[in-house]
PDB file of N, CA and C in Angstrom:
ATOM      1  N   UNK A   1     -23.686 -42.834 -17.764  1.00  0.00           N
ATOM      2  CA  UNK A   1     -24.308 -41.735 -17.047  1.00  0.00           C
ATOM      3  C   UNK A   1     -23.259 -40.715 -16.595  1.00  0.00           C
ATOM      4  N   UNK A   2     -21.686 -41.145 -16.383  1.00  0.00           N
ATOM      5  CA  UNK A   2     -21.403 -40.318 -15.509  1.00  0.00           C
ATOM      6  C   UNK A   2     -20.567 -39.331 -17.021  1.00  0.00           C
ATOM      7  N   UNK A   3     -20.339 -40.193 -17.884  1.00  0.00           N
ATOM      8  CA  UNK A   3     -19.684 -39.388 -18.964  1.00  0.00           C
ATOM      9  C   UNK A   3     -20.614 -38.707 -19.570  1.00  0.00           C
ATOM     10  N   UNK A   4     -22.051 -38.841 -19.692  1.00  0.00           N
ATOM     11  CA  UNK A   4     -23.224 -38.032 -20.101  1.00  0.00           C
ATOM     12  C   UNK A   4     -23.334 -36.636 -19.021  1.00  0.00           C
ATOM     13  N   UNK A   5     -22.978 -36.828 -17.523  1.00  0.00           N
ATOM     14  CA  UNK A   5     -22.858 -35.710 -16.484  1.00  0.00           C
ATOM     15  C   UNK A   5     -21.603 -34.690 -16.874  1.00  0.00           C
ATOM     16  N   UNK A   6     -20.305 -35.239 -16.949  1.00  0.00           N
ATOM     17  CA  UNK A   6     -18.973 -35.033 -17.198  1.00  0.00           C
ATOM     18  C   UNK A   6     -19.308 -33.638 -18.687  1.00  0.00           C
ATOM     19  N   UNK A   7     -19.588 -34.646 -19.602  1.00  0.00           N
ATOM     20  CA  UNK A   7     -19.780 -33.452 -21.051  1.00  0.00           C
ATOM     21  C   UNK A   7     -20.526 -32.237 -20.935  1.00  0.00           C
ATOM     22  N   UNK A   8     -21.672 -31.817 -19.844  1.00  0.00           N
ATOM     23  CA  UNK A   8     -23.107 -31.088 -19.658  1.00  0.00           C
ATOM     24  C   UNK A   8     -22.502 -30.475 -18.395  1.00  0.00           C
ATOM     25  N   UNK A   9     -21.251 -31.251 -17.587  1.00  0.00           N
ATOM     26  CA  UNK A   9     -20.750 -30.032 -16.800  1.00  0.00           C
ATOM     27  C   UNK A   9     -19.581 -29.370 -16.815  1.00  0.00           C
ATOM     28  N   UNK A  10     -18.528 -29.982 -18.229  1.00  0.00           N
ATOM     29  CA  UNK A  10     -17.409 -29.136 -18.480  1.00  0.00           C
ATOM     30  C   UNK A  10     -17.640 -28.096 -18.759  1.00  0.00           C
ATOM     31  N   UNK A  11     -18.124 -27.356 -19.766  1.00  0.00           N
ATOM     32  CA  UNK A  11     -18.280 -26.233 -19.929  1.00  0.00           C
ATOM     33  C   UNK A  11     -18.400 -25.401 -19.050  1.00  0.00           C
ATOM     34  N   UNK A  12     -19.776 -25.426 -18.254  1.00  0.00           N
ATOM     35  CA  UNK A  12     -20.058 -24.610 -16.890  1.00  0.00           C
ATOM     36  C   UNK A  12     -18.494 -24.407 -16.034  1.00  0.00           C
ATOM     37  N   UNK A  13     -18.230 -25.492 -15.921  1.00  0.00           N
ATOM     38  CA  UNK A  13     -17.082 -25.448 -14.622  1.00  0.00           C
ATOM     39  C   UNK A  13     -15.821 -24.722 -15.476  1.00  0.00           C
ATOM     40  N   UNK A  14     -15.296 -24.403 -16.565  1.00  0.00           N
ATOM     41  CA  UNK A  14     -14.971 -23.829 -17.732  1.00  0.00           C
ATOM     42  C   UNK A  14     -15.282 -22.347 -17.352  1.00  0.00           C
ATOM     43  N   UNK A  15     -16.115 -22.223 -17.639  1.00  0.00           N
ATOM     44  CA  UNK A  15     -16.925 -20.614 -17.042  1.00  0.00           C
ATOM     45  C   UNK A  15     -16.765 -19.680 -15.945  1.00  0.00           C
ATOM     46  N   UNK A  16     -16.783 -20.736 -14.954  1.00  0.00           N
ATOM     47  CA  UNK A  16     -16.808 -20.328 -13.456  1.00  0.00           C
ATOM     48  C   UNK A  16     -15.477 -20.324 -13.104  1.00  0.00           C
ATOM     49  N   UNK A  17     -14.258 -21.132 -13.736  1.00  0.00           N
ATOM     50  CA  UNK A  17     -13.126 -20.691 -13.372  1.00  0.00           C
ATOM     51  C   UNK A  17     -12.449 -19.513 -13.950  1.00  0.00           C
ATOM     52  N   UNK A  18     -13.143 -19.298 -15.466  1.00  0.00           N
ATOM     53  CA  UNK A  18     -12.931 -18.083 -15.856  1.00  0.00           C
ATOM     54  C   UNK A  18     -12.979 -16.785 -15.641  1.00  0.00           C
ATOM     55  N   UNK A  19     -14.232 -17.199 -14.939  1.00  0.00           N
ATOM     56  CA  UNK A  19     -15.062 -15.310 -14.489  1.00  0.00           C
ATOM     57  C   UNK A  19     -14.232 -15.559 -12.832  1.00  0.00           C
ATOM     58  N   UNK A  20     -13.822 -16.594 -11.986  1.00  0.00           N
ATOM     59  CA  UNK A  20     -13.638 -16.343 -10.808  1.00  0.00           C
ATOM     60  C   UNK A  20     -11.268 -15.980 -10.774  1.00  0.00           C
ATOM     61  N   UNK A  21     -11.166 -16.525 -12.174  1.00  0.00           N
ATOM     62  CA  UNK A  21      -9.880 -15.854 -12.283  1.00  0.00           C
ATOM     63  C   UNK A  21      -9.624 -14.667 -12.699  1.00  0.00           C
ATOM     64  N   UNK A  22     -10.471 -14.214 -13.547  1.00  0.00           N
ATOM     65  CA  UNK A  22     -10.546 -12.479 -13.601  1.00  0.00           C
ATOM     66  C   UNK A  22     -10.606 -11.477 -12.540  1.00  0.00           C
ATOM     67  N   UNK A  23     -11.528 -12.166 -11.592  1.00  0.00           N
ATOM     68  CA  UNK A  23     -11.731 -11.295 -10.540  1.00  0.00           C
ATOM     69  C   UNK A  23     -10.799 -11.421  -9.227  1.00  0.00           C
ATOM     70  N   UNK A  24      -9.988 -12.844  -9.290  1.00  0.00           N
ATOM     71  CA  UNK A  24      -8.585 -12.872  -8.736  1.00  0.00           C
ATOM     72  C   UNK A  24      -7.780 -11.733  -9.057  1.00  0.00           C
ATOM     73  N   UNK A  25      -7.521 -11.655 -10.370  1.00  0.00           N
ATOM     74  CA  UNK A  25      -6.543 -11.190 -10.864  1.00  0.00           C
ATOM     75  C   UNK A  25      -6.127  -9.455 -10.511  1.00  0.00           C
ATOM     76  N   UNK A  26      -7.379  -9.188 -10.800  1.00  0.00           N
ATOM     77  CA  UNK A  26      -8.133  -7.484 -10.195  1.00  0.00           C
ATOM     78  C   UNK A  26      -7.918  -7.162  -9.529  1.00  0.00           C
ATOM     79  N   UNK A  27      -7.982  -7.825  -8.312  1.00  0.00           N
ATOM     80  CA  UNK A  27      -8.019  -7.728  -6.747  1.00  0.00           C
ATOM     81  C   UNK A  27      -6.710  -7.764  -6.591  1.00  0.00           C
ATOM     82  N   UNK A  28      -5.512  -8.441  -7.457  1.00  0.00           N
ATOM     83  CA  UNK A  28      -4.155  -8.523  -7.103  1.00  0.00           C
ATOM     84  C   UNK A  28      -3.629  -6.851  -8.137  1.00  0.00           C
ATOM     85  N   UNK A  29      -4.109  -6.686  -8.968  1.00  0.00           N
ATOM     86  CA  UNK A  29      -3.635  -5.430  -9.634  1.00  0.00           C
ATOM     87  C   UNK A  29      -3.561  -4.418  -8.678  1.00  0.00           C
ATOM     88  N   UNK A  30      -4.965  -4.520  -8.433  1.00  0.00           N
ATOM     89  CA  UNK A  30      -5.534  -2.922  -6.937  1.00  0.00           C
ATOM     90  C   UNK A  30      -4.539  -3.117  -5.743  1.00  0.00           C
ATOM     91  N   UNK A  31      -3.933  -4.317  -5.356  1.00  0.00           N
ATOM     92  CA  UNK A  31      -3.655  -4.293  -3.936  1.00  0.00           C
ATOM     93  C   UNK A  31      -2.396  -3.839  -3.991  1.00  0.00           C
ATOM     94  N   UNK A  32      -1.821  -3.793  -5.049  1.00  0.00           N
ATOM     95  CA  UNK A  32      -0.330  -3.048  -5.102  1.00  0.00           C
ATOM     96  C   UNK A  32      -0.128  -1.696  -4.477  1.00  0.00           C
ATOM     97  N   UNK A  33      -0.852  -1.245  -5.000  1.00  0.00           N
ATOM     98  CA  UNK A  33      -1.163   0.334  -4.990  1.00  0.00           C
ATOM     99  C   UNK A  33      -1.597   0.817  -3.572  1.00  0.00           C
ATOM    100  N   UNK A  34      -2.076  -0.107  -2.843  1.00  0.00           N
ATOM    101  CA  UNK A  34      -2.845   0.362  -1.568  1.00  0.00           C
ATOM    102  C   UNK A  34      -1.858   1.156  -0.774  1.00  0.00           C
ATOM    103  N   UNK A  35      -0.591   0.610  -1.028  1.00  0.00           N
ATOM    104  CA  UNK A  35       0.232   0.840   0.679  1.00  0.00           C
ATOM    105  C   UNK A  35       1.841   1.266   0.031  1.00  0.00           C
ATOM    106  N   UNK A  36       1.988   2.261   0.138  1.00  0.00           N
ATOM    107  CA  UNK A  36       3.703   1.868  -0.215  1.00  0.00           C
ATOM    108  C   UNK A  36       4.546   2.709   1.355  1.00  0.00           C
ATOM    109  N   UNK A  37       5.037   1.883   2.162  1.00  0.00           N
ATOM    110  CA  UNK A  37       5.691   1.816   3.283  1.00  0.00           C
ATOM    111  C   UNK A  37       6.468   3.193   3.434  1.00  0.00           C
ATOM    112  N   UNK A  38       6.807   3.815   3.616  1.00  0.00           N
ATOM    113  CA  UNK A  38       8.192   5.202   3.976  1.00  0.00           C
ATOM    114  C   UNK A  38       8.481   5.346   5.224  1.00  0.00           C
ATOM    115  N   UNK A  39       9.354   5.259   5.906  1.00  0.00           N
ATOM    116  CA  UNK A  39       9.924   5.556   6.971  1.00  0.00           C
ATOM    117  C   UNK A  39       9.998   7.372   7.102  1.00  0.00           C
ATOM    118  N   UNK A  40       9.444   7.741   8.086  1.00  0.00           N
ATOM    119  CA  UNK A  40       9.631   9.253   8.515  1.00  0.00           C
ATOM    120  C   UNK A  40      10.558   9.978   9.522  1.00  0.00           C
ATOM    121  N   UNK A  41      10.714  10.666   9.560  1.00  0.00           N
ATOM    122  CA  UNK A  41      11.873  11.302  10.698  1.00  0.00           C
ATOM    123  C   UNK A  41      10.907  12.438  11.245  1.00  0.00           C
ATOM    124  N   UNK A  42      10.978  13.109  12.760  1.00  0.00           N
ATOM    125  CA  UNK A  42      10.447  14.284  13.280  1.00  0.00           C
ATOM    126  C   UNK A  42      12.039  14.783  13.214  1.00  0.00           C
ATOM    127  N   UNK A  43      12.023  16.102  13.173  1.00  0.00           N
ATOM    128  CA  UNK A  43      13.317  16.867  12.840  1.00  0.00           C
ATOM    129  C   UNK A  43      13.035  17.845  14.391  1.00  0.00           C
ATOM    130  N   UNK A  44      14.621  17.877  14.897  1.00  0.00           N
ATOM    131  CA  UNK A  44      14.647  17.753  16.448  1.00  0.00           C
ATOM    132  C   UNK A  44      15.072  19.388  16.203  1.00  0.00           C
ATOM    133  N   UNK A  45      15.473  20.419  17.178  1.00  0.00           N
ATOM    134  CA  UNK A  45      15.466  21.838  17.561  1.00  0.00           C
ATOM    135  C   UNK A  45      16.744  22.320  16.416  1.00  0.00           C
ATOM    136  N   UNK A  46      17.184  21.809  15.953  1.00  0.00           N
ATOM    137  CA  UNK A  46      18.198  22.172  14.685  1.00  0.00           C
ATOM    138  C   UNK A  46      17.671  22.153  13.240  1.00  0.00           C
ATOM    139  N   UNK A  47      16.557  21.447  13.265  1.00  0.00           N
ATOM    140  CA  UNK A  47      15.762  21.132  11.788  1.00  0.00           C
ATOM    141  C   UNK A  47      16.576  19.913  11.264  1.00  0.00           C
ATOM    142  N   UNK A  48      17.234  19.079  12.029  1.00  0.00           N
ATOM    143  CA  UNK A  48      18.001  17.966  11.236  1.00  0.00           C
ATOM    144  C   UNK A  48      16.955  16.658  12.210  1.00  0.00           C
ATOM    145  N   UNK A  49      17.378  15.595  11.238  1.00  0.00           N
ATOM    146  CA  UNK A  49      16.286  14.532  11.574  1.00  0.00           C
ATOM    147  C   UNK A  49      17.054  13.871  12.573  1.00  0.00           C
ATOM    148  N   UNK A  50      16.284  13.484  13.632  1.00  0.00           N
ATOM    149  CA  UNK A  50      15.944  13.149  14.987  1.00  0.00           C
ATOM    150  C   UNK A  50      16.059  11.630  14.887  1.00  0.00           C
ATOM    151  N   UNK A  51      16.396  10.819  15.921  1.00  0.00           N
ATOM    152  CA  UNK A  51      15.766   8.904  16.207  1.00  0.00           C
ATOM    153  C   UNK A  51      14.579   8.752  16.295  1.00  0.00           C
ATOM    154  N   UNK A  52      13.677   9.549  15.871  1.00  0.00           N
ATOM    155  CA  UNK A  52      12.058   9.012  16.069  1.00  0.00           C
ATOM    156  C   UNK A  52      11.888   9.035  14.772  1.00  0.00           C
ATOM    157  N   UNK A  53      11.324   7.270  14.604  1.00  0.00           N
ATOM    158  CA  UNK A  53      10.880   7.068  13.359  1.00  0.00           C
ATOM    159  C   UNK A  53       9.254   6.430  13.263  1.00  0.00           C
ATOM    160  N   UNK A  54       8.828   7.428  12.343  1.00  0.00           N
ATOM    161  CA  UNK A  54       7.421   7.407  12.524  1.00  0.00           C
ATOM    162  C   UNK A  54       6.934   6.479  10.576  1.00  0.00           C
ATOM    163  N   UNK A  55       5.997   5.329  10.598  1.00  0.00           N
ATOM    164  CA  UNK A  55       5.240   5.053  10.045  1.00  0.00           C
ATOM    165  C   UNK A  55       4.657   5.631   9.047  1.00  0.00           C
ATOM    166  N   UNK A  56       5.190   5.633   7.751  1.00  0.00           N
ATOM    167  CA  UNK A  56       4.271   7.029   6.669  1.00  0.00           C
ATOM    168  C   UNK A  56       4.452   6.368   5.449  1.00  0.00           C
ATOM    169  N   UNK A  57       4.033   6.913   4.463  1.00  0.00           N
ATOM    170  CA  UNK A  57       3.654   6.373   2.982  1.00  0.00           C
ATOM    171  C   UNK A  57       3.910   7.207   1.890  1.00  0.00           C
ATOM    172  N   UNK A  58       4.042   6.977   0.775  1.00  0.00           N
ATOM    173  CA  UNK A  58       4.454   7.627  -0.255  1.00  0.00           C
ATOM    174  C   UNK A  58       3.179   8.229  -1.608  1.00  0.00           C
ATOM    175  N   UNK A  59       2.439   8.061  -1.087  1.00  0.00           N
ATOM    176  CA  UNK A  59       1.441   8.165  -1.608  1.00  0.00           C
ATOM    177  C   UNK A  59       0.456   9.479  -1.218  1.00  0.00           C
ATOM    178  N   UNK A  60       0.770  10.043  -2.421  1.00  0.00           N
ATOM    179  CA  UNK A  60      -0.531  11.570  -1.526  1.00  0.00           C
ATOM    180  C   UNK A  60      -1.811  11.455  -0.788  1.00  0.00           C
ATOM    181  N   UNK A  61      -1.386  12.024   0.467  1.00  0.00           N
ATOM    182  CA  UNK A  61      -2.608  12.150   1.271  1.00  0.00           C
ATOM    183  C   UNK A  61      -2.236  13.564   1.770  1.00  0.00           C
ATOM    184  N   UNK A  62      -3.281  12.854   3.298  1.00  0.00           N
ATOM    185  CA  UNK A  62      -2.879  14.208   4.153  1.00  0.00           C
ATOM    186  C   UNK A  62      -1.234  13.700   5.009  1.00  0.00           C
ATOM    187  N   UNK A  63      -0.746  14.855   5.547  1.00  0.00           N
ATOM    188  CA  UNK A  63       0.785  14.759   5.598  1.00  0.00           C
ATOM    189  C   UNK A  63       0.895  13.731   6.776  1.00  0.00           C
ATOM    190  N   UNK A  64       2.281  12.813   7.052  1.00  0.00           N
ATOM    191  CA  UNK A  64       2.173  12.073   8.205  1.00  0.00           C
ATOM    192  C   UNK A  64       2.756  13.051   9.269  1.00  0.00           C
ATOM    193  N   UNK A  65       2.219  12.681  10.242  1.00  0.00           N
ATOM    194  CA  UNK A  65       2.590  13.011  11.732  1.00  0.00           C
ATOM    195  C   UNK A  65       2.777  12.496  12.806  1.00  0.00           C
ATOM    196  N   UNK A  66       3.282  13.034  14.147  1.00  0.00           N
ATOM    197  CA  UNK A  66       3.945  11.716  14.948  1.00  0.00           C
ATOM    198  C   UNK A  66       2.661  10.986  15.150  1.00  0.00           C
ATOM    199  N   UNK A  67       1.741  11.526  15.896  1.00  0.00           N
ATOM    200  CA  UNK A  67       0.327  11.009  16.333  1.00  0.00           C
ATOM    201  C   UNK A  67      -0.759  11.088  15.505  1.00  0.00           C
ATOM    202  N   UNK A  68      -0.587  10.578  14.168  1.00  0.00           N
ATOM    203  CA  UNK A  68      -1.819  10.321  12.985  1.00  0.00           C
ATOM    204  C   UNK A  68      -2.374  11.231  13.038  1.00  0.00           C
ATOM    205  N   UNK A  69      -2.917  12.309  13.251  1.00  0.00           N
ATOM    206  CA  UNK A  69      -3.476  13.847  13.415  1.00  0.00           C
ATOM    207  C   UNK A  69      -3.207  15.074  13.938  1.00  0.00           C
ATOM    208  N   UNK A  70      -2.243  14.280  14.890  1.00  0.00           N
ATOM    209  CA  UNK A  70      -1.393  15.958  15.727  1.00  0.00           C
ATOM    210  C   UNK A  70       0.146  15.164  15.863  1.00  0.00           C
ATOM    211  N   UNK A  71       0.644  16.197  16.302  1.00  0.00           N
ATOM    212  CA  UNK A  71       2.151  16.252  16.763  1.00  0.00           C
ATOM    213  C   UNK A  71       2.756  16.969  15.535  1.00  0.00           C
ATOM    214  N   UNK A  72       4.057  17.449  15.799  1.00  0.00           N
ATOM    215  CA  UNK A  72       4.787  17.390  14.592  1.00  0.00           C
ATOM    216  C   UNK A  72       4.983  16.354  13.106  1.00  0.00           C
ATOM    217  N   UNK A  73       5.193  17.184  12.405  1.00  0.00           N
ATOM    218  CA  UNK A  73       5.047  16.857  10.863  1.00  0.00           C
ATOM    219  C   UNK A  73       6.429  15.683  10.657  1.00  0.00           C
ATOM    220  N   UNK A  74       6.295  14.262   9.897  1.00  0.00           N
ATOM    221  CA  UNK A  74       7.141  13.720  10.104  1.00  0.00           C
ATOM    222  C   UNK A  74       7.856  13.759   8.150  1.00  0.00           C
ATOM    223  N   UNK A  75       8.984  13.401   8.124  1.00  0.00           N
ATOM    224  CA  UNK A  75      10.069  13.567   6.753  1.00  0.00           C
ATOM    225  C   UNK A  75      10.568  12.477   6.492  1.00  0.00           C
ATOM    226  N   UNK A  76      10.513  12.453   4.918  1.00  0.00           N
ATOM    227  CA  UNK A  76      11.677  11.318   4.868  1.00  0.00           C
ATOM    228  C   UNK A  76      13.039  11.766   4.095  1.00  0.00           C
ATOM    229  N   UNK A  77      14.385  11.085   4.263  1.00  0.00           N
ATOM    230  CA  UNK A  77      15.460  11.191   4.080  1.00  0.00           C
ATOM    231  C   UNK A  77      15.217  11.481   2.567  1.00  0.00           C
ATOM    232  N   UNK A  78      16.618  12.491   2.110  1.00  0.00           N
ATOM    233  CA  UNK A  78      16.751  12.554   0.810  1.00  0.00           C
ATOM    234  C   UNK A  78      17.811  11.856   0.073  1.00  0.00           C
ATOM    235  N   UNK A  79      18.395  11.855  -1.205  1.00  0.00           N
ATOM    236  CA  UNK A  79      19.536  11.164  -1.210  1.00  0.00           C
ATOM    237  C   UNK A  79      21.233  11.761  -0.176  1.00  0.00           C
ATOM    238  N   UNK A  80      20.685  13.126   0.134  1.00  0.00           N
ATOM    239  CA  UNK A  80      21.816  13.264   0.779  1.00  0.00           C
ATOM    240  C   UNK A  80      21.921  12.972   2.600  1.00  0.00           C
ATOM    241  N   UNK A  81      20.781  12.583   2.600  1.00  0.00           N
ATOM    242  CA  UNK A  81      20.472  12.339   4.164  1.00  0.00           C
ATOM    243  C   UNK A  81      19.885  13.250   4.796  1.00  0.00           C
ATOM    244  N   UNK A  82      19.114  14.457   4.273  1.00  0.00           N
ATOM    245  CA  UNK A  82      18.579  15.191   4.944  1.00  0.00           C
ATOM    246  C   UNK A  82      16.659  15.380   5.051  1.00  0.00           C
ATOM    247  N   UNK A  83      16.714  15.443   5.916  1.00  0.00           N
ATOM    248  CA  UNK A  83      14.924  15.373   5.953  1.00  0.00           C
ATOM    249  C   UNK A  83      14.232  16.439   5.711  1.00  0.00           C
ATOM    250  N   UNK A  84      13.727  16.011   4.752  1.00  0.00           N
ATOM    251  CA  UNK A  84      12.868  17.046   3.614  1.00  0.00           C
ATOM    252  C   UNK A  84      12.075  16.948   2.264  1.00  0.00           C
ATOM    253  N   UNK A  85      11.668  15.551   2.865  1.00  0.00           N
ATOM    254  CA  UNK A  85      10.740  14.881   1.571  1.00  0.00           C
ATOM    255  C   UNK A  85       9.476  14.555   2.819  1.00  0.00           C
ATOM    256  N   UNK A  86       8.339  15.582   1.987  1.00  0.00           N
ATOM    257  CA  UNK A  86       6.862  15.444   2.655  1.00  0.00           C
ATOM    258  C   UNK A  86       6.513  14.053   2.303  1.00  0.00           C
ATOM    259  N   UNK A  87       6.099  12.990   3.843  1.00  0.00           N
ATOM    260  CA  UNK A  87       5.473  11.403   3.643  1.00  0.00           C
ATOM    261  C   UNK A  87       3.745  11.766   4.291  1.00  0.00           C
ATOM    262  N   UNK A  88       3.647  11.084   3.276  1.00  0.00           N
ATOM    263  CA  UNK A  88       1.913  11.357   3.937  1.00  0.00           C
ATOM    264  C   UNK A  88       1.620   9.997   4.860  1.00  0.00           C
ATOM    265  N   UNK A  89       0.190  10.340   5.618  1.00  0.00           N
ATOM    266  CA  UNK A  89      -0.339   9.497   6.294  1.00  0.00           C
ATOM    267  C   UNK A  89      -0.344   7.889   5.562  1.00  0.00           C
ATOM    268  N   UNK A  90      -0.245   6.956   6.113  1.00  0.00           N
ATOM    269  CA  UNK A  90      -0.408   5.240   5.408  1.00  0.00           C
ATOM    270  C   UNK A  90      -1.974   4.825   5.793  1.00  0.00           C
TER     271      UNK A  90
END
């Protein structure tokens, strides 16, 4: 009986790990993409970047700022150290 159960439910269970690893897999492709981290600078009364480091992302949006909708516009470093690469909101 139980090897008559065993043959009539490999397949199925076959199936269900198939269709439920595809849709693992998906979900790990998309989640890459969600978030990519950037550190921001507010640039202080000289236009050079400041110790306030604000939370921002690399990914086009709307621009980051100190307070997620207002304050000054925040930057990230370039290769020469100067702030002037637009980070958008995360």
């Amino acid at each position: 009986m139980k090897t008559v159960f065993l043959k009539k439910m490999m397949p199925l269970a076959v199936f269900a790990l198939g269709i439920a690893g595809a849709f693992v897999t998906t979900s790990m492709q998309s989640a890459s993409k969600e978030y990519a981290p950037q550190i921001g600078y507010l640039l202080d009364a000289n236009n050079e970047c400041s110790d306030v480091e604000v939370t921002c992302s690399d990914i086009p949006k709307q621009v980051c700022q100190q307070h997620v909708t207002s304050g000054p516009q925040a930057f990230a470093k370039d290769e020469d150290g100067n702030c002037n690469v637009v980070t958008y909101r995360p």
